[in-house]
Protein backbone atom coordinates (compact mmCIF):
# COMPACT_ATOMS: atom_id res chain seq x y z
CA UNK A 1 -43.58 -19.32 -0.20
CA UNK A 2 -43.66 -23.10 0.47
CA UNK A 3 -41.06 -25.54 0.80
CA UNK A 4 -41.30 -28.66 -1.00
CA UNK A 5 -42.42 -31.46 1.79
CA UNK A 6 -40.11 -33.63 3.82
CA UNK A 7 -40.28 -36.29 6.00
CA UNK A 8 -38.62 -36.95 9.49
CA UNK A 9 -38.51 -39.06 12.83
CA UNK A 10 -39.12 -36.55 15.74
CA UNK A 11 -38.45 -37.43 19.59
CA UNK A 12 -41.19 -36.50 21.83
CA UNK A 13 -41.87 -33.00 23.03
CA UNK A 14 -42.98 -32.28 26.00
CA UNK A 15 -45.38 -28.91 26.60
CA UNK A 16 -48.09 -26.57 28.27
CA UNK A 17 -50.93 -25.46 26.47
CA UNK A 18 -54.46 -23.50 27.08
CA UNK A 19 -56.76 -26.24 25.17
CA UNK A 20 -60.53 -24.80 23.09
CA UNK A 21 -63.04 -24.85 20.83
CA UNK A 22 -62.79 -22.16 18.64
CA UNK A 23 -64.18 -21.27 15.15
CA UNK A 24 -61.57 -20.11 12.03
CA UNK A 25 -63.10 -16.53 12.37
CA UNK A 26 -61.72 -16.24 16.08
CA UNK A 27 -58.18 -17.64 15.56
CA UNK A 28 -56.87 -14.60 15.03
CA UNK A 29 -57.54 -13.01 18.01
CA UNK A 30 -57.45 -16.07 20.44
CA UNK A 31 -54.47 -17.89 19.29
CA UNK A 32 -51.88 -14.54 20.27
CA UNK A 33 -53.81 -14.08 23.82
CA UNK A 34 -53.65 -17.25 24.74
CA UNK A 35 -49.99 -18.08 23.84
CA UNK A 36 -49.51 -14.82 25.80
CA UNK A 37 -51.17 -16.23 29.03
CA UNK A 38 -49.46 -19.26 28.75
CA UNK A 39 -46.13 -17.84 28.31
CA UNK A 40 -47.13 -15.41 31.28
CA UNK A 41 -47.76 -18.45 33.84
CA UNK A 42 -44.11 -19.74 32.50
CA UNK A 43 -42.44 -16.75 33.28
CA UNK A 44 -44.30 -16.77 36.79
CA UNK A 45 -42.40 -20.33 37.22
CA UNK A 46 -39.44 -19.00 36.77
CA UNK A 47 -39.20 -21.21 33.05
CA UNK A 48 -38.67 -20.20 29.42
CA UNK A 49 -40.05 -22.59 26.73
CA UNK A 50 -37.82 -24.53 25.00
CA UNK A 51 -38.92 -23.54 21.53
CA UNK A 52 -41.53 -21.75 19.46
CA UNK A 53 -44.91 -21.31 20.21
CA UNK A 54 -47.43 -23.71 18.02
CA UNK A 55 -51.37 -23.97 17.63
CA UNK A 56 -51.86 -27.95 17.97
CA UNK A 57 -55.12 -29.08 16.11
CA UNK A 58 -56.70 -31.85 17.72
CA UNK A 59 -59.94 -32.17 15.86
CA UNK A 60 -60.38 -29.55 12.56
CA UNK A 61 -64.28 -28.93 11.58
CA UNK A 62 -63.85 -25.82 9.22
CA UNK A 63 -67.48 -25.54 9.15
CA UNK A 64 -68.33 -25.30 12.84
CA UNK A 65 -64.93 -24.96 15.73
CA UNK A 66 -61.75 -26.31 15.67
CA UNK A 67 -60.24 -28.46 19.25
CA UNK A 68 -57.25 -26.56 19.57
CA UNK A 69 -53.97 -25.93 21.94
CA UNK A 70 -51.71 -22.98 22.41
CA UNK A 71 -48.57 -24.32 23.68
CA UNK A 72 -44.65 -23.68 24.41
CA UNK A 73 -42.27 -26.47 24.33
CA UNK A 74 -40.79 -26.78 27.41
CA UNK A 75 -37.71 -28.78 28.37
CA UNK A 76 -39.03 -31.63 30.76
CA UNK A 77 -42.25 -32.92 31.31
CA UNK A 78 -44.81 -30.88 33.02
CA UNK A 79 -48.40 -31.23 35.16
CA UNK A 80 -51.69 -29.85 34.53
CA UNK A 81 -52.02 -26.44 36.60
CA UNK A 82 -55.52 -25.51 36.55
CA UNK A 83 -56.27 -23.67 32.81
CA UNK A 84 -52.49 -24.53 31.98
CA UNK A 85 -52.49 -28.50 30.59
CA UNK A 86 -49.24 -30.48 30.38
CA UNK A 87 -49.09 -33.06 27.61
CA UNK A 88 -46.61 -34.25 24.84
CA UNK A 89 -46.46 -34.04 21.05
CA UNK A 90 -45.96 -37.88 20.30
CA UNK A 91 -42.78 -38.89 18.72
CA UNK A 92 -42.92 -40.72 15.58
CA UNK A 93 -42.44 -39.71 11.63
CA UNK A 94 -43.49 -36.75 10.40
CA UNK A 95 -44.49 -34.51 6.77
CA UNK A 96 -43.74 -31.19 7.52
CA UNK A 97 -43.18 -27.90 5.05
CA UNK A 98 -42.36 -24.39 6.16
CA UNK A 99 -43.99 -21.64 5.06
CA UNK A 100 -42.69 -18.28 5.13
CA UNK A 101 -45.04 -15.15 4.80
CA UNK A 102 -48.01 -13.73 6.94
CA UNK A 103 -50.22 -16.00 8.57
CA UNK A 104 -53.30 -15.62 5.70
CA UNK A 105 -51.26 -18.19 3.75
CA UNK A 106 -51.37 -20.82 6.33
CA UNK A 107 -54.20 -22.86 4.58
CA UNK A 108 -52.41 -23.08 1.35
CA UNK A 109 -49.50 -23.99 3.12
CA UNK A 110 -51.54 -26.75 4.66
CA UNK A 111 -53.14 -27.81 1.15
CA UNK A 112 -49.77 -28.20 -0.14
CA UNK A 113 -49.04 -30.61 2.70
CA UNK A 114 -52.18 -32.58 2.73
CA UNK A 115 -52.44 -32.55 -1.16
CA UNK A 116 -48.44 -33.90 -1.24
CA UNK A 117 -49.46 -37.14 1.16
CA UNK A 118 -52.27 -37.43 -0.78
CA UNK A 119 -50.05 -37.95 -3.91
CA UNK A 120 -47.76 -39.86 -2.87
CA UNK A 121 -49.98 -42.73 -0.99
CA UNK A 122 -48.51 -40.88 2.96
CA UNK A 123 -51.34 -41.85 5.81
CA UNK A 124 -51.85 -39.52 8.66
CA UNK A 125 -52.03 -40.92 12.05
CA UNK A 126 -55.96 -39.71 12.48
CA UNK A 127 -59.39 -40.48 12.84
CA UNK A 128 -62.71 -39.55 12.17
CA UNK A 129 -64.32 -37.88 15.37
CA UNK A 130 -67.70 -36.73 16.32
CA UNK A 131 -66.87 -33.33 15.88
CA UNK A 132 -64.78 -34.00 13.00
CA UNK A 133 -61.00 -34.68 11.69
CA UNK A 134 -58.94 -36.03 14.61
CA UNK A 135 -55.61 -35.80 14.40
CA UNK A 136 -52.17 -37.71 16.95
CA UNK A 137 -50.46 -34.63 16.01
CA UNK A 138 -51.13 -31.65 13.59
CA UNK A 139 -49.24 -28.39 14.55
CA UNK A 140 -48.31 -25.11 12.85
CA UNK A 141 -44.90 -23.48 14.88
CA UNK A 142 -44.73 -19.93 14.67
CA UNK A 143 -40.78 -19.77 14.48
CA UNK A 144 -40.47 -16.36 13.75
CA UNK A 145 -41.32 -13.72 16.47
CA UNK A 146 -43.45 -11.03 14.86
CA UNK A 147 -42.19 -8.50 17.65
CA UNK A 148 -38.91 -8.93 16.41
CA UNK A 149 -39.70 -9.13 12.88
CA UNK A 150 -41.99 -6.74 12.00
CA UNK A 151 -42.04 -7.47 7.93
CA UNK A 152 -45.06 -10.41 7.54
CA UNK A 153 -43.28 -11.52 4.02
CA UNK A 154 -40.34 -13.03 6.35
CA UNK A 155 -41.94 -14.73 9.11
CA UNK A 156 -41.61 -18.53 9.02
CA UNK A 157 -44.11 -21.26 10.28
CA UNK A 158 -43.82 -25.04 9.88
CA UNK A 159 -46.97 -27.28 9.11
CA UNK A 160 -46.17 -30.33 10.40
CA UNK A 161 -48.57 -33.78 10.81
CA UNK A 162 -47.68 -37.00 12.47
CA UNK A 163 -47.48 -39.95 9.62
CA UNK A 164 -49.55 -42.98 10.70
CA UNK A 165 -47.34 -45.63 12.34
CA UNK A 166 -47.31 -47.92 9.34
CA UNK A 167 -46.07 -45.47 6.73
């Protein structure tokens, strides 16, 4: 299930991330180790994120890899650490729906999105890249925890995409 679209201003959000290249075949596998390694070197500095997990996309190519992070909120700013990068999901207005079922339904939830702005004349704050659709800020949070949920119908992930700073 989808939620109809919305739109709202988010502050800036500070977290750490493992940044790669990685193909849609290999998400599935990659994106739960390394949100366990980061949350690993957390716990090893004595923090706790602030929030839910997320997959940033910084560049999507479908057809070839995908420029992704792994990240945890966290509550103030942070610095690189070796593998572990620091950086900050821009504040600024934002489309977002929330999706709740197992994670095969993630690209429909993301067509509803993109097809929505689409309708209704919204610009995303991207650009075309080398290596193909750059994005400010494109993230899917993985609210639920599927260790303490283990039924797939009721886990909950929001799609969200920064707005270009006109819109």
């Amino acid at each position: 299930m989808v939620t109809e679209p919305k739109l709202d201003d988010r502050a800036a959000l500070p977290y750490v991330s493992i940044r790669i290249r990685a193909a849609m075949h290999e998400l599935s596998t990659v994106i739960p180790q390394l949100h366990d390694e980061v949350m690993e070197w957390l716990q090893k500095q004595g923090l706790s994120p602030s929030g839910a997990p997320f997959v940033r996309y910084r560049v999507i190519n479908m057809a070839d890899k995908l420029d992704i992070e792994m990240g945890w909120p966290v509550a103030t700013p942070m610095t690189d650490d070796g593998r572990i990068q620091a950086d900050t999901l821009p504040a600024g207005r934002y489309a977002s729906v929330l999706y709740t079922g197992d994670y095969s339904g993630l690209m429909e939830a993301n067509r509803v999105l993109v097809d929505w702005a689409k309708e209704n004349g919204i610009a995303w704050d991207r650009w075309d890249d080398e290596h193909g659709d750059a994005f400010r800020s494109r993230y899917e949070s993985y609210i639920t925890d599927p260790g303490n949920e283990p039924d797939s119908s009721k886990w909950e992930t929001e799609v969200a995409i920064k707005l270009a700073d006109n819109q």
